[in-house]
Protein backbone atom coordinates (compact mmCIF):
# COMPACT_ATOMS: atom_id res chain seq x y z
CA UNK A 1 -7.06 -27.71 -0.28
CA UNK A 2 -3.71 -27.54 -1.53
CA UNK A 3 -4.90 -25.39 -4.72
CA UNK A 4 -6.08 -23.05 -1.66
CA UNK A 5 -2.74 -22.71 -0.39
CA UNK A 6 -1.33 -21.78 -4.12
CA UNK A 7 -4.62 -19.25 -4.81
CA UNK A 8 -3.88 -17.41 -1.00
CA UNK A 9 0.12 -17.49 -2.22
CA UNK A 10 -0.87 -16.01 -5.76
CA UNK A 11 -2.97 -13.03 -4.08
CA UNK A 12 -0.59 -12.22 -1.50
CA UNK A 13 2.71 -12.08 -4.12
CA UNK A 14 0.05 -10.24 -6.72
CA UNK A 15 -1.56 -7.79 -3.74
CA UNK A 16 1.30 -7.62 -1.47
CA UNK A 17 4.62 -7.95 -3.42
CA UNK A 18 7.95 -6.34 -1.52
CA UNK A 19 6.93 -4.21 0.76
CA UNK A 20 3.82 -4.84 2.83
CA UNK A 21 3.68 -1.01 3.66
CA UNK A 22 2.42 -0.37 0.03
CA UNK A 23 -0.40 -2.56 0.16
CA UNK A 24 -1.44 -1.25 3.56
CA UNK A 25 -1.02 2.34 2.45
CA UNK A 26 -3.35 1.78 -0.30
CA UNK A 27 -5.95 -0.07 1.73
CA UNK A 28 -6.20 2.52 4.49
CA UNK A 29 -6.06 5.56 1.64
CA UNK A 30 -8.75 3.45 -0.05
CA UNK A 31 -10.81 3.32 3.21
CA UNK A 32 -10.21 6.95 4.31
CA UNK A 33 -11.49 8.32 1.00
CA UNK A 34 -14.75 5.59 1.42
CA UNK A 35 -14.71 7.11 4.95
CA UNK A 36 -14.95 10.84 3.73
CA UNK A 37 -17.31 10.57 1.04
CA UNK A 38 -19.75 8.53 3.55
CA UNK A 39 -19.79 11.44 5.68
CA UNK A 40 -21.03 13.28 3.37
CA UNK A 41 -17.69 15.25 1.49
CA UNK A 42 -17.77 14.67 -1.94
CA UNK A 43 -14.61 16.29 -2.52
CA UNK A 44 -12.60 13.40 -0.69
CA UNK A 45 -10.85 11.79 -3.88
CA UNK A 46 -7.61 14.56 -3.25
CA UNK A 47 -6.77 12.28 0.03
CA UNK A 48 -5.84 9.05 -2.16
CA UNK A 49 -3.14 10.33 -4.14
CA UNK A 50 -1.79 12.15 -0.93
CA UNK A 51 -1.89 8.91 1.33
CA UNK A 52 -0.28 6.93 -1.87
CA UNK A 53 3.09 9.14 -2.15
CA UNK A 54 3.43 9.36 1.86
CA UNK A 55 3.49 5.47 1.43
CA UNK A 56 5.74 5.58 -1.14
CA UNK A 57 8.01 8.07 0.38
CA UNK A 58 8.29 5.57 3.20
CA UNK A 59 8.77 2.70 1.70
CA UNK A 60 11.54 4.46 -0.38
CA UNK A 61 13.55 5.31 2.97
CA UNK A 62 13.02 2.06 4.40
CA UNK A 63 14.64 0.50 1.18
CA UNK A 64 17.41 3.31 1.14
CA UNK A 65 18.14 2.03 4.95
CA UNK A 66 17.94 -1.53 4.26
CA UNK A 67 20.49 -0.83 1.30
CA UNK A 68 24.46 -1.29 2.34
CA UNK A 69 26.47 1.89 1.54
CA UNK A 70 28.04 1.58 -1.97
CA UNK A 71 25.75 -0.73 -3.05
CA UNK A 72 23.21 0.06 -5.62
């Protein structure tokens, strides 16, 4: 069991990383797009990218509030 442990650590520093809010941004854009083109609109690949750099523009102004002032 203990490689277990180490394989769930690996995926979750691979998947996860920093900032948790990136790998749920991708997950939900991944599963809104899946959701659109099961309902029938083909044309539902232009909501990935969008839901991608809203995540990122969050996570960037969480960082840039977490960051002390005049400290890079």
């Amino acid at each position: 069991m203990k490689w277990l442990r180490r394989f769930g650590a690996f995926c979750y520093g691979f998947f996860v990383g920093d900032d948790v809010r990136l790998a749920v941004g991708v997950i939900v854009g991944i599963g809104a797009v899946d959701w659109l083109v099961r309902a029938g609109h083909n044309t539902g690949w232009w909501l990935l990218p969008l839901i991608v750099i809203a995540t990122l523009v969050v996570s960037l102004r969480h960082a840039i509030r977490q960051t002390p002032a005049g400290r890079p």
